[in-house]
PDB file of N, CA and C in Angstrom:
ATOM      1  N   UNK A   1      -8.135 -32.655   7.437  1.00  0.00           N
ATOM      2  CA  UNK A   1      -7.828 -31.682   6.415  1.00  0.00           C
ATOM      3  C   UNK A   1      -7.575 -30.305   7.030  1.00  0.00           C
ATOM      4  N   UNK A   2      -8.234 -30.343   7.681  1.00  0.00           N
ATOM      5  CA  UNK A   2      -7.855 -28.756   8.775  1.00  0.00           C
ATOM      6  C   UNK A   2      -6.559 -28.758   9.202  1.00  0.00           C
ATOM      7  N   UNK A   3      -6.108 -29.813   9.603  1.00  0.00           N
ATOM      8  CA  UNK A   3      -4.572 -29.429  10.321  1.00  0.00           C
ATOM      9  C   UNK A   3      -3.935 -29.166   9.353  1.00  0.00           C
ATOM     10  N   UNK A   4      -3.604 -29.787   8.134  1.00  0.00           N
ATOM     11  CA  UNK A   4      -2.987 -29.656   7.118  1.00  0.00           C
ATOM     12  C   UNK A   4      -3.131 -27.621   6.827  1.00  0.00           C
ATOM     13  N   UNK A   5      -4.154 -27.548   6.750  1.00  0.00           N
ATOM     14  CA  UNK A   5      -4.652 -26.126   6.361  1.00  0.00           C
ATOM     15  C   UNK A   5      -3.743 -25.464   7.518  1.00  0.00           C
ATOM     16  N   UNK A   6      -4.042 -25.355   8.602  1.00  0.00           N
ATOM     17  CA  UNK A   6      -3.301 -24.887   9.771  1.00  0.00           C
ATOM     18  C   UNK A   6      -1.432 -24.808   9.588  1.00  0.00           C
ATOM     19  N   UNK A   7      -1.229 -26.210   9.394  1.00  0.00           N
ATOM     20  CA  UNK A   7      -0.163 -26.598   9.536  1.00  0.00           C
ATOM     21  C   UNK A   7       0.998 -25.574   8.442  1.00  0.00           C
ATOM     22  N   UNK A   8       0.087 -25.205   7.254  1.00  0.00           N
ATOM     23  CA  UNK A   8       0.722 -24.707   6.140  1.00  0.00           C
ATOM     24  C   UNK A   8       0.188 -23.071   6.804  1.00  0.00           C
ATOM     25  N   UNK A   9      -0.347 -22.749   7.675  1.00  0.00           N
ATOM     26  CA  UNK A   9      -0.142 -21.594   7.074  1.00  0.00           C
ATOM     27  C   UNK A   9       1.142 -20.613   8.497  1.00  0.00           C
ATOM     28  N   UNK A  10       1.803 -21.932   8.887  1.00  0.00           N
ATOM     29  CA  UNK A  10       2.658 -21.505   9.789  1.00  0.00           C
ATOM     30  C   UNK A  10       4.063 -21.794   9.160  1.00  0.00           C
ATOM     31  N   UNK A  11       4.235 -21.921   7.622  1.00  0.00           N
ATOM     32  CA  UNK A  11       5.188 -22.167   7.192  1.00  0.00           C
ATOM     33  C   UNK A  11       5.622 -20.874   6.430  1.00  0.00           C
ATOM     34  N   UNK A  12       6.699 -20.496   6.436  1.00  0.00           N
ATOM     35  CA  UNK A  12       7.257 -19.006   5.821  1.00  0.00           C
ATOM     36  C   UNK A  12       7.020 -19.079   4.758  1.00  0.00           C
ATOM     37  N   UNK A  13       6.516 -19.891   3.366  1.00  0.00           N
ATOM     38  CA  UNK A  13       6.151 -19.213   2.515  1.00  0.00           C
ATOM     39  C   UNK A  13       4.577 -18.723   2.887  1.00  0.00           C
ATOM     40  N   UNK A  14       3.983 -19.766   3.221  1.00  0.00           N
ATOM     41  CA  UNK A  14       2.930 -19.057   3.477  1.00  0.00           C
ATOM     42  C   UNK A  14       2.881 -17.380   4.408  1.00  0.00           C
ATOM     43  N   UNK A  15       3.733 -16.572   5.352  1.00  0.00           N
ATOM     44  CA  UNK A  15       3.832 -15.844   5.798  1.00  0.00           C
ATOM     45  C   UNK A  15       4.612 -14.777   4.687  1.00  0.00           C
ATOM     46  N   UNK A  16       5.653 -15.261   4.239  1.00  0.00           N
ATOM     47  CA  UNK A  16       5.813 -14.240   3.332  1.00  0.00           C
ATOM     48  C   UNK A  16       4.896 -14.155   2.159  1.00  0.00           C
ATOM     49  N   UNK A  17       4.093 -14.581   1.813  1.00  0.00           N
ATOM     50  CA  UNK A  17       2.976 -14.456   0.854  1.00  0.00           C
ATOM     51  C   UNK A  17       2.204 -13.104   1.299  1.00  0.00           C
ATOM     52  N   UNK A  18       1.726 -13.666   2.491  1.00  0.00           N
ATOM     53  CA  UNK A  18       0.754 -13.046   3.304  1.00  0.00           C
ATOM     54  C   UNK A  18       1.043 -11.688   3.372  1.00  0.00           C
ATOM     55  N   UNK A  19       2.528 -11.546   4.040  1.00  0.00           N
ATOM     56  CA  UNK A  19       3.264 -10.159   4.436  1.00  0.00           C
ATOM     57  C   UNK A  19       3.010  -9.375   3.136  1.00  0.00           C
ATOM     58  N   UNK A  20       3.139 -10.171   1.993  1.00  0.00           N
ATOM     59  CA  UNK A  20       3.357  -8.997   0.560  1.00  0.00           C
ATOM     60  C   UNK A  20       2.365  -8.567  -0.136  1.00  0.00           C
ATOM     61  N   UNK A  21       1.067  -9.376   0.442  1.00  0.00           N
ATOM     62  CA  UNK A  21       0.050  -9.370  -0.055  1.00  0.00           C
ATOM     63  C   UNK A  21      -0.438  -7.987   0.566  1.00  0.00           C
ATOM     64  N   UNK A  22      -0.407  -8.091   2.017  1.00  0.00           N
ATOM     65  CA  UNK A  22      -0.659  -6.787   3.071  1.00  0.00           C
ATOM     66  C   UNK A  22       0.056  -5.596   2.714  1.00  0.00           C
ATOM     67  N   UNK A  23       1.151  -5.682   2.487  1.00  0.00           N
ATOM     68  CA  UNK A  23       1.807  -4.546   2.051  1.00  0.00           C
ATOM     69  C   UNK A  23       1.404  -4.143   0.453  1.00  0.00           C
ATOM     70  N   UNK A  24       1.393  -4.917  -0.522  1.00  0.00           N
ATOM     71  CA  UNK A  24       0.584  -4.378  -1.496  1.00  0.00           C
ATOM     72  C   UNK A  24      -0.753  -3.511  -1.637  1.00  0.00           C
ATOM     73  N   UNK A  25      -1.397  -4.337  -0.360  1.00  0.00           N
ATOM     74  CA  UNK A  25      -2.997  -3.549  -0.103  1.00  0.00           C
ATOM     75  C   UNK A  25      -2.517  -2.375   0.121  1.00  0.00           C
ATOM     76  N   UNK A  26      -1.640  -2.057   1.530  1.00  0.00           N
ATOM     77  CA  UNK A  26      -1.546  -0.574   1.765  1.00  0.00           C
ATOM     78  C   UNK A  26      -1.067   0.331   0.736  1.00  0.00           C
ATOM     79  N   UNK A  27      -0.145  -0.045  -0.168  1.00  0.00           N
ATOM     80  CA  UNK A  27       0.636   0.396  -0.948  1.00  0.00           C
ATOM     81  C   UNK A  27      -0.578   0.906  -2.288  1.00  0.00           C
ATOM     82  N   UNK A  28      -1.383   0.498  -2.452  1.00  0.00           N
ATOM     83  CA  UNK A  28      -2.734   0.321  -3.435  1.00  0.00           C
ATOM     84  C   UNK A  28      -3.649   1.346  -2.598  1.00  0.00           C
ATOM     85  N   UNK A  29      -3.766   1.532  -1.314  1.00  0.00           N
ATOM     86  CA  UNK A  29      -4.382   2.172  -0.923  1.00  0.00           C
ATOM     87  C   UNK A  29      -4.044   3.693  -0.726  1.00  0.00           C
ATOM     88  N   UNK A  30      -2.752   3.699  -0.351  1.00  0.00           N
ATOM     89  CA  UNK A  30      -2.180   5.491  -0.488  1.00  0.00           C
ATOM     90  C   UNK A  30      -1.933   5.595  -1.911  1.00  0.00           C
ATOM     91  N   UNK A  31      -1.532   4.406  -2.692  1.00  0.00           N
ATOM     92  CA  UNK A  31      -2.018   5.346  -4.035  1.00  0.00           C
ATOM     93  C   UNK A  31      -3.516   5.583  -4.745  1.00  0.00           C
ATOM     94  N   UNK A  32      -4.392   5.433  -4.291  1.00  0.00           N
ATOM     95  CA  UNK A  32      -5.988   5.669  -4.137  1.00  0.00           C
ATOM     96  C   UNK A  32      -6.145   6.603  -3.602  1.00  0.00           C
ATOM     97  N   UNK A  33      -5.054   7.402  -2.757  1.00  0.00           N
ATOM     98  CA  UNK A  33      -5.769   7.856  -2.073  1.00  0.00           C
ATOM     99  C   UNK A  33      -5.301   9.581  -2.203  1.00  0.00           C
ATOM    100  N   UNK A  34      -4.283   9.084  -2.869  1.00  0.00           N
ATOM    101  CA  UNK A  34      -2.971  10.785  -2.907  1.00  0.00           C
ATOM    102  C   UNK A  34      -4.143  11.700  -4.143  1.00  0.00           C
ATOM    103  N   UNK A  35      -4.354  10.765  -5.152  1.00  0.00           N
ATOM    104  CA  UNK A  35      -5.086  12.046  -5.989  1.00  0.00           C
ATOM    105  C   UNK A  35      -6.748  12.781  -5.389  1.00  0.00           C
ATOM    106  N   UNK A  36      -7.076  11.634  -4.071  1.00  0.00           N
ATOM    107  CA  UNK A  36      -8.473  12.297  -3.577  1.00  0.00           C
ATOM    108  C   UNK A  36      -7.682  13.220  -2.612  1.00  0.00           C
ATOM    109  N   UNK A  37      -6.640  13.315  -2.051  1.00  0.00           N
ATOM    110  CA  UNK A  37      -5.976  14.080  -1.076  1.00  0.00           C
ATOM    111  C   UNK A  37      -5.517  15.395  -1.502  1.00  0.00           C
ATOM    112  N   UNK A  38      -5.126  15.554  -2.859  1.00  0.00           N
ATOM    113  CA  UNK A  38      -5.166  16.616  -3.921  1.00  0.00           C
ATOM    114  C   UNK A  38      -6.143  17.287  -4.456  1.00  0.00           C
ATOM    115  N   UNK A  39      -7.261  16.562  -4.152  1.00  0.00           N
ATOM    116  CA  UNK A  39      -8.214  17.016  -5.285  1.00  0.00           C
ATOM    117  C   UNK A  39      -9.531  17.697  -3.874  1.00  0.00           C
ATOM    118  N   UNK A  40      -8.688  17.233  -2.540  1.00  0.00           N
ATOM    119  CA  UNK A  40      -9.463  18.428  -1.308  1.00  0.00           C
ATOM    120  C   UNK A  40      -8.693  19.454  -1.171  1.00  0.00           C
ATOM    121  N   UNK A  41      -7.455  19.779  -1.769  1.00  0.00           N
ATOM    122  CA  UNK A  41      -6.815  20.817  -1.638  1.00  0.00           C
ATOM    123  C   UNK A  41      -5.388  20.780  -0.715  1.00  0.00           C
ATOM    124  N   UNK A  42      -5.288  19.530  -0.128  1.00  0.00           N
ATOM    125  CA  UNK A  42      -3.485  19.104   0.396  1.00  0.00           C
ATOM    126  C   UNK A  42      -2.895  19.205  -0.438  1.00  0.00           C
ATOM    127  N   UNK A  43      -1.799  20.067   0.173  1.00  0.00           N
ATOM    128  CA  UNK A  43      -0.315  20.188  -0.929  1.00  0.00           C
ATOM    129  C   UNK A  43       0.264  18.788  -0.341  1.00  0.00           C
ATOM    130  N   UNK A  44       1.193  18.704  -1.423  1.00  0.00           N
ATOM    131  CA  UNK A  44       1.923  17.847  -1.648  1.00  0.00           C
ATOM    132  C   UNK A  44       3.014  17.138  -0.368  1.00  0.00           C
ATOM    133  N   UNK A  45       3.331  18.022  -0.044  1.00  0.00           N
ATOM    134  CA  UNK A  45       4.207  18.280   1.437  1.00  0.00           C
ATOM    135  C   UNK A  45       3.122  17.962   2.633  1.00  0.00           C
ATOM    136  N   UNK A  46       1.937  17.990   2.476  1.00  0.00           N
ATOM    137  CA  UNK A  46       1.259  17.884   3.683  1.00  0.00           C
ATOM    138  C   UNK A  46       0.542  16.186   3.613  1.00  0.00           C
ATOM    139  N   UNK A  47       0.208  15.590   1.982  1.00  0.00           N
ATOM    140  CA  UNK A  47       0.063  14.377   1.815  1.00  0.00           C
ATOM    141  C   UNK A  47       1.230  13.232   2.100  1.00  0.00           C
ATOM    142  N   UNK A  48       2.448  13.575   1.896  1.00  0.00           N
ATOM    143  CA  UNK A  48       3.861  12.727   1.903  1.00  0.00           C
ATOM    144  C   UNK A  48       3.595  12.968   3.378  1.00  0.00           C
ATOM    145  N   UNK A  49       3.494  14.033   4.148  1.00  0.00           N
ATOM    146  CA  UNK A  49       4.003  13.773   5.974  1.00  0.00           C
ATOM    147  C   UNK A  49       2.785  12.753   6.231  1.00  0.00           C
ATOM    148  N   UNK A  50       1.488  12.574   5.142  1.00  0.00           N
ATOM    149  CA  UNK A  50       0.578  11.595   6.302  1.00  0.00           C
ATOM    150  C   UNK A  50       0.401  10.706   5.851  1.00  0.00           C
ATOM    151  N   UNK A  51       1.283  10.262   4.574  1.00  0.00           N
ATOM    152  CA  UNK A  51       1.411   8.589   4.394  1.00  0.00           C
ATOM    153  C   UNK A  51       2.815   8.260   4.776  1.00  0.00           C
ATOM    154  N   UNK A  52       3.614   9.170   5.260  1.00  0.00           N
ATOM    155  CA  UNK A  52       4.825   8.927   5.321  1.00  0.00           C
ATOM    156  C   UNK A  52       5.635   8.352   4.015  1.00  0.00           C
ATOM    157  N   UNK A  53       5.575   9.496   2.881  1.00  0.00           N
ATOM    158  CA  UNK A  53       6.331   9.446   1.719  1.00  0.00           C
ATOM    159  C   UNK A  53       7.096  10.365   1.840  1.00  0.00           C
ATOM    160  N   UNK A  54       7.747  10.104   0.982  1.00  0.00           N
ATOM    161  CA  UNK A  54       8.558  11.087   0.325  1.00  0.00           C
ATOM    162  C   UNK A  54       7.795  11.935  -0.872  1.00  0.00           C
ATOM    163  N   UNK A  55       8.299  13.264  -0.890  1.00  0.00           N
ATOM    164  CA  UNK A  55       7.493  14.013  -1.874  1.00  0.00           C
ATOM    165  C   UNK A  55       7.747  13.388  -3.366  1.00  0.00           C
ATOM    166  N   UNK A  56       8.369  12.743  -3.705  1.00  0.00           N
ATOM    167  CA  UNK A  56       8.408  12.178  -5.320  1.00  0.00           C
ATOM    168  C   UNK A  56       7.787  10.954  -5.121  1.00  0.00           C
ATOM    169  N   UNK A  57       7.162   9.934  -4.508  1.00  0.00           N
ATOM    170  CA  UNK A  57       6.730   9.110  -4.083  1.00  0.00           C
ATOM    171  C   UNK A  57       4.956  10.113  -4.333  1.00  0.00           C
ATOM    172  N   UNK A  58       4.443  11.006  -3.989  1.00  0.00           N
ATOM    173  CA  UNK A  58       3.569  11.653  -3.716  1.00  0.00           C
ATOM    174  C   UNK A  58       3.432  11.980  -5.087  1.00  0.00           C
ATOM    175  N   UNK A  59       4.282  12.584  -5.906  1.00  0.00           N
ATOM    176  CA  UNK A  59       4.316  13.431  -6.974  1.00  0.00           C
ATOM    177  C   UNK A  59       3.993  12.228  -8.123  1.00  0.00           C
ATOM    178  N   UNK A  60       4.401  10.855  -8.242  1.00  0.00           N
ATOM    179  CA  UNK A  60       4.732   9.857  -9.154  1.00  0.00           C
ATOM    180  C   UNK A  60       3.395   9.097  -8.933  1.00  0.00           C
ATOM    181  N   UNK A  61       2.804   9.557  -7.587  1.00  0.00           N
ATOM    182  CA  UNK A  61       1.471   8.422  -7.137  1.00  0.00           C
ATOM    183  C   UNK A  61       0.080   8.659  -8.603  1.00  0.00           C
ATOM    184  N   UNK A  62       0.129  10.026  -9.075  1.00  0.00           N
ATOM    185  CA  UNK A  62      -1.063  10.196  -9.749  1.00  0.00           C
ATOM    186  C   UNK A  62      -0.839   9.509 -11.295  1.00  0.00           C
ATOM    187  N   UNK A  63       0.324   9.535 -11.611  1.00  0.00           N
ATOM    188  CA  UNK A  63       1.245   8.685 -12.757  1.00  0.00           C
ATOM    189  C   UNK A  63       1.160   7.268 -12.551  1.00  0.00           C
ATOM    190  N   UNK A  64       1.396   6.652 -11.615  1.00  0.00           N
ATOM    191  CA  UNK A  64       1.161   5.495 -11.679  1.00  0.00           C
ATOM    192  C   UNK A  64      -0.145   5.005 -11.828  1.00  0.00           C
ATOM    193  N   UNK A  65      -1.037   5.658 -10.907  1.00  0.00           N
ATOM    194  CA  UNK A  65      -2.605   5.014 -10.500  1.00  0.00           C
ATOM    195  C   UNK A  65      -2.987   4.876 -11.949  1.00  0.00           C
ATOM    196  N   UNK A  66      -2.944   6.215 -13.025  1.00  0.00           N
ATOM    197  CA  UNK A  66      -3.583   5.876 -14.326  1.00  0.00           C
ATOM    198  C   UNK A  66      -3.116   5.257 -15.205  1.00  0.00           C
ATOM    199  N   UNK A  67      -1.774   4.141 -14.919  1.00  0.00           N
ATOM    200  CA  UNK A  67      -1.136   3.243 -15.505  1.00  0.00           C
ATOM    201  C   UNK A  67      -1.984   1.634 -16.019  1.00  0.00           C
TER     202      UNK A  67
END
């Protein structure tokens, strides 16, 4: 039963699962994280250079989270 387990998780759906799953986390996590980054006093311009957003990406993050 193990190989089977193994065997599947070298198959591309299983990897693209994986990949989107990871990228969702991060994506969940800078938006967690932009309104505590605001609320120490980073402007807006200084949060986008350290998640590597764009400033409307930054600006839209506190809009979404309370969605």
């Amino acid at each position: 039963m193990l190989g089977i387990d193994d065997e599947f998780r070298k198959t591309r759906m299983y990897q693209s699962i994986k990949e989107e799953a990871l990228e969702e986390g991060k994506l969940q996590a800078k938006l967690e994280a932009v309104p505590r980054l605001l609320a120490l006093g980073l402007s807006v311009q200084q949060i986008a250079e350290a998640l590597d957003w764009t400033l409307e990406q930054v600006q839209q993050a506190p809009q979404n989270q309370s969605s």
